[in-house]
N, C-alpha and C. Protein backbone atom coordinates (compact mmCIF):
# COMPACT_ATOMS: atom_id res chain seq x y z
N UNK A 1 0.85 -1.17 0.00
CA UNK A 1 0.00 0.00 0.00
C UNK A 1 0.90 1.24 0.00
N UNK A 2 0.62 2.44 -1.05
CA UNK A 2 1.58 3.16 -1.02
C UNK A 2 1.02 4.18 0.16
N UNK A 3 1.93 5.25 0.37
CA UNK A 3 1.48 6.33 1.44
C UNK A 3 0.32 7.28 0.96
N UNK A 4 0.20 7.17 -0.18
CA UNK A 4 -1.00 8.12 -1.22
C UNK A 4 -2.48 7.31 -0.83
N UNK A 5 -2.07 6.23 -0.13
CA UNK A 5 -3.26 5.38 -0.47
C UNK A 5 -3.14 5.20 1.23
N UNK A 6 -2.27 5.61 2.07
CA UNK A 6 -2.43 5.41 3.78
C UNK A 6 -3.53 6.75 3.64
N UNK A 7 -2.48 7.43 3.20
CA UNK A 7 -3.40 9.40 3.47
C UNK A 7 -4.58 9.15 2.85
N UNK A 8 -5.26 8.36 2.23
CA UNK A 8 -6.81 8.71 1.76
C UNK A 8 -7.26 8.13 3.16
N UNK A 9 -7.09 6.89 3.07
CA UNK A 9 -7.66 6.27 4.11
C UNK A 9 -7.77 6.65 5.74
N UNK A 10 -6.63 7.69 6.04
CA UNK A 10 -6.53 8.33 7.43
C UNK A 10 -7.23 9.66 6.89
N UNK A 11 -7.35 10.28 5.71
CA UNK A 11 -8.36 11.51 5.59
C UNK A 11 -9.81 11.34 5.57
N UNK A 12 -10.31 9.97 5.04
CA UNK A 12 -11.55 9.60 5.44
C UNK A 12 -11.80 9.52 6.34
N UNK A 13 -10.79 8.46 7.49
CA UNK A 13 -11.52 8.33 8.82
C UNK A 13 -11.46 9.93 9.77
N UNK A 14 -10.57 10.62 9.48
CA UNK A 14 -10.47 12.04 9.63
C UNK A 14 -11.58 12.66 9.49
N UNK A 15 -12.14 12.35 8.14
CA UNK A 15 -13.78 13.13 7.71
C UNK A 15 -14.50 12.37 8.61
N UNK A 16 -14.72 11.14 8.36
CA UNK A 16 -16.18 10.79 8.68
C UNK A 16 -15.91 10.60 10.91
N UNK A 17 -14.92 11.35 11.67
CA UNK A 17 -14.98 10.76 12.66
C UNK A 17 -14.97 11.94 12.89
N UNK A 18 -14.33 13.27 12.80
CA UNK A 18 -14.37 14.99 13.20
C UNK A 18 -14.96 15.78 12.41
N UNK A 19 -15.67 16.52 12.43
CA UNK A 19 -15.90 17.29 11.75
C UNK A 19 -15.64 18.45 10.85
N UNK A 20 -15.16 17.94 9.76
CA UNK A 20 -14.18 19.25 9.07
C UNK A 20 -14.73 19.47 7.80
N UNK A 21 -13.94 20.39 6.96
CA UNK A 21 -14.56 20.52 6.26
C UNK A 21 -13.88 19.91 4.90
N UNK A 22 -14.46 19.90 3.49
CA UNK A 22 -14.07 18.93 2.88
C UNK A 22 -13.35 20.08 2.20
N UNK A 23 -13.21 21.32 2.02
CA UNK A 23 -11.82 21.93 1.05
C UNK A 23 -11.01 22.21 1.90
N UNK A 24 -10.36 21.97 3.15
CA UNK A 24 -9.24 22.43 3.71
C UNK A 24 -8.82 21.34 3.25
N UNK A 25 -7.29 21.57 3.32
CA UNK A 25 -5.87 20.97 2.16
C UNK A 25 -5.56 20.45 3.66
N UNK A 26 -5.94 18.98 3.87
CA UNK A 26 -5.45 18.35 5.55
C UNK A 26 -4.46 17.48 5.46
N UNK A 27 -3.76 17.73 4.05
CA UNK A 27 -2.40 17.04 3.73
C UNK A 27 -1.51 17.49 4.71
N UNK A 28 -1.25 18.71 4.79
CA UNK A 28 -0.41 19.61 5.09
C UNK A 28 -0.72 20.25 6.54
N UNK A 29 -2.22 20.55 7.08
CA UNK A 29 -2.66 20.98 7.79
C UNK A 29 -1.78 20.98 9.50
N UNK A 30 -1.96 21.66 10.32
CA UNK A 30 -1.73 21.25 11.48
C UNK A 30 -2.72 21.04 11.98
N UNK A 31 -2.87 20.14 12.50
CA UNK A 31 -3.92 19.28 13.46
C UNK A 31 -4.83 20.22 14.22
N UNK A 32 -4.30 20.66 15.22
CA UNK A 32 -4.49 21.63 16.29
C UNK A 32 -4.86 23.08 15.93
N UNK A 33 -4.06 23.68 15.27
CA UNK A 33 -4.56 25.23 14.36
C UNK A 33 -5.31 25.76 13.20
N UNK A 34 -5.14 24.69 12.63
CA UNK A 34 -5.95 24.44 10.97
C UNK A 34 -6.84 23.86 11.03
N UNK A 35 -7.14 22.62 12.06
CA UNK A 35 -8.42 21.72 11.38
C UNK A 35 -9.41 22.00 13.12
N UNK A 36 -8.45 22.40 13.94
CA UNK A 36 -9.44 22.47 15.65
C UNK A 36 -9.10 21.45 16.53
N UNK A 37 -8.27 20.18 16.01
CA UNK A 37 -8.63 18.85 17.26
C UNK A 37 -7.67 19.30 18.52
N UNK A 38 -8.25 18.89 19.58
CA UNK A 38 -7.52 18.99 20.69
C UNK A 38 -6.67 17.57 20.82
N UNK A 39 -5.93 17.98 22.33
CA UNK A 39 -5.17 16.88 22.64
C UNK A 39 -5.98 15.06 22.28
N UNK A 40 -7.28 15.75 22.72
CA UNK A 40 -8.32 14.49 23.12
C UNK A 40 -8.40 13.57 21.80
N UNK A 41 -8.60 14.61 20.70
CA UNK A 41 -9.34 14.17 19.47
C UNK A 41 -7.77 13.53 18.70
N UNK A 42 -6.84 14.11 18.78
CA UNK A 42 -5.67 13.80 17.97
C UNK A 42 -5.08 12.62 18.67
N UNK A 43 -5.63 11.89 20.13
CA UNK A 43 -5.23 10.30 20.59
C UNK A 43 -6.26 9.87 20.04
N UNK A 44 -7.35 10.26 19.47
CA UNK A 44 -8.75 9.25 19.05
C UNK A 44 -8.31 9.03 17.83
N UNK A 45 -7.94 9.83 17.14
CA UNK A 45 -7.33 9.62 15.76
C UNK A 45 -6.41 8.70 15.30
N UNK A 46 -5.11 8.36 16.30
CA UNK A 46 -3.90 7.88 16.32
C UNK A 46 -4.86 6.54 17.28
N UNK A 47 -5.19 6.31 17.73
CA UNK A 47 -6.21 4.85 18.18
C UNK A 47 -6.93 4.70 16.65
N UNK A 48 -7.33 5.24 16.23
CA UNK A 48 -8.29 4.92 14.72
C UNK A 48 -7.46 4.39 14.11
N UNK A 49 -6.61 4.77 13.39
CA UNK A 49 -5.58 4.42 12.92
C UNK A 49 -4.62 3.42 13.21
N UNK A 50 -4.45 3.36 14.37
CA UNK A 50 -3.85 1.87 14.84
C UNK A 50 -4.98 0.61 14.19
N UNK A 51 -5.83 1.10 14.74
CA UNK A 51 -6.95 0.16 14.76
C UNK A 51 -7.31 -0.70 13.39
N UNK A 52 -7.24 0.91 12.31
CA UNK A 52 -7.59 0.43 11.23
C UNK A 52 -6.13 -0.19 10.17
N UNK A 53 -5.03 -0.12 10.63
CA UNK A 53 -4.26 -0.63 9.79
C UNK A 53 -3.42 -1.73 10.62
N UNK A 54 -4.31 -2.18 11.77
CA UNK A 54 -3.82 -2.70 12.61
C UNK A 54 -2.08 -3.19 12.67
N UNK A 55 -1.51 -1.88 13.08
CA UNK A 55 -0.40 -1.09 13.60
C UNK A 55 -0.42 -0.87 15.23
N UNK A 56 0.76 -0.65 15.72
CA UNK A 56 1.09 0.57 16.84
C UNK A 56 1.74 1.26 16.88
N UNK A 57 2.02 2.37 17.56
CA UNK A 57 2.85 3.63 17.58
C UNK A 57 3.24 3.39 18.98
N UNK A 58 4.08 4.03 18.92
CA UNK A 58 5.45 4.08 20.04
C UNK A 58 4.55 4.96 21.40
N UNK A 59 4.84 4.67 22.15
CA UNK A 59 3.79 5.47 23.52
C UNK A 59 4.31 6.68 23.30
N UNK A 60 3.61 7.80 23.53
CA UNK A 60 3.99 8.92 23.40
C UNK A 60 3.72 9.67 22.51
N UNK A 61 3.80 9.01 21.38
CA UNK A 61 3.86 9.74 19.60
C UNK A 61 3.09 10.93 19.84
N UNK A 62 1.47 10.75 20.34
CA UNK A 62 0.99 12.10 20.04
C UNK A 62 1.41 13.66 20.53
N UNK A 63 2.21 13.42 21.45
CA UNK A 63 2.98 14.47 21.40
C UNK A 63 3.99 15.16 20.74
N UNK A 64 4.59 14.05 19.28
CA UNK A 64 5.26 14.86 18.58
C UNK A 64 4.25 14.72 17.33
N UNK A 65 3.09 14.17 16.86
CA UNK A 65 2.44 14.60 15.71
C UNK A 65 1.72 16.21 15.77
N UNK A 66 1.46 16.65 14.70
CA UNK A 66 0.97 17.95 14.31
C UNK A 66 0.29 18.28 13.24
N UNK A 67 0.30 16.94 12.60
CA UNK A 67 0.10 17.09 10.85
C UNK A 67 -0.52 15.56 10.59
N UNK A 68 -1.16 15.97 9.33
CA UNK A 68 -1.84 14.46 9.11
C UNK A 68 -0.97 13.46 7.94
N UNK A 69 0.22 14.41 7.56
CA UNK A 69 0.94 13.87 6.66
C UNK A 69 1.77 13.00 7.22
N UNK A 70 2.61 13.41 8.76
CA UNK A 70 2.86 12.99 9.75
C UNK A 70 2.38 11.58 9.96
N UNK A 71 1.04 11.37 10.73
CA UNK A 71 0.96 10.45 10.63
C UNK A 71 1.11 8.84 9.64
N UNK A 72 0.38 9.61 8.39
CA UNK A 72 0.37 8.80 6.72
C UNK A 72 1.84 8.42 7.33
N UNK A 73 3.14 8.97 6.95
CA UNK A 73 3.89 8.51 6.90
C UNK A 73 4.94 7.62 8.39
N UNK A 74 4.26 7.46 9.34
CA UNK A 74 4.38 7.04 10.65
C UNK A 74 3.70 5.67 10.24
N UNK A 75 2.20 5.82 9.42
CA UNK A 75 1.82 4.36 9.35
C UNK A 75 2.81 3.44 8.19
N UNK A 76 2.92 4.28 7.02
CA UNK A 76 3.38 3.57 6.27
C UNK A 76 5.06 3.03 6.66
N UNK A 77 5.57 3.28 7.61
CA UNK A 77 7.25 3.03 7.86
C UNK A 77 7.01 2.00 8.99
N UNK A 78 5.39 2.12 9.59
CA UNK A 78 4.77 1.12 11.10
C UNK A 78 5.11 -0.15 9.97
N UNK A 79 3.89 0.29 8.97
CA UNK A 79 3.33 -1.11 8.14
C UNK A 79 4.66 -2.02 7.57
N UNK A 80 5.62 -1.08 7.20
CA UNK A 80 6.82 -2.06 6.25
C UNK A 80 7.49 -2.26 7.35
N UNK A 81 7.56 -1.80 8.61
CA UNK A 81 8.40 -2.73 9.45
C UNK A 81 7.90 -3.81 10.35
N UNK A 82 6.36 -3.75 9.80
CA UNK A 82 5.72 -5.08 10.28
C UNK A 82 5.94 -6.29 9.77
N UNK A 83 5.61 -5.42 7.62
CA UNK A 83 5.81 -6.80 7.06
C UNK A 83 7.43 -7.31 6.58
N UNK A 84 8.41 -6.57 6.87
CA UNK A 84 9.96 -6.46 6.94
C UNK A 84 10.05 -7.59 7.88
N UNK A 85 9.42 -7.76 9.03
CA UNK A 85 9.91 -8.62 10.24
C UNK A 85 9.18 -9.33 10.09
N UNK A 86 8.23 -9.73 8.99
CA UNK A 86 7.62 -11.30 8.50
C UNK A 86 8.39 -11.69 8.35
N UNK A 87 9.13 -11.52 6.89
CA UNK A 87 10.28 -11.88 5.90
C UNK A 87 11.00 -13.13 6.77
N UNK A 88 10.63 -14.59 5.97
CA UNK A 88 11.42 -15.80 6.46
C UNK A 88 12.88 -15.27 5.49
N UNK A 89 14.25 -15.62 6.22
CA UNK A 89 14.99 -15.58 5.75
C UNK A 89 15.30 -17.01 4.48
């Protein structure tokens, strides 16, 4: 799955779980100043996301995310070092 195709899928659950609006550019956005989520909403997000690409993130993370590009690319480096540490030698 490429990262073009993590970011749709974390901008949907983005849409259909907060309320935003559909022309802000939430590629780029900051979380917190641009789109409104608080501390609360940006761990509900990063739980969604675990959930849905069934991944985890490192304890803590939401304190250094800010951006939703951020994340996209947090899942997609989660996902290849999941399926990296399948790999039978």
């Amino acid at each position: 799955m490429s990262q073009s195709d993590i970011y749709n899928k974390i901008r949907w659950t983005l849409m259909a779980n907060f309320r935003l609006k559909e022309a802000t550019n939430h590629y780029k956005a900051n979380l917190s100043e641009d789109l409104g989520l608080d501390a609360w909403d940006i761990n509900q997000l990063i739980f969604l996301v675990e959930k849905q690409f069934n991944i985890q993130f490192e304890t803590g993370i939401e304190k250094n995310i800010v951006s939703l590009n951020q994340i996209a690319s947090l899942t997609y480096k989660a996902m290849h070092r999941q399926t990296g540490s399948m790999k039978v030698a």
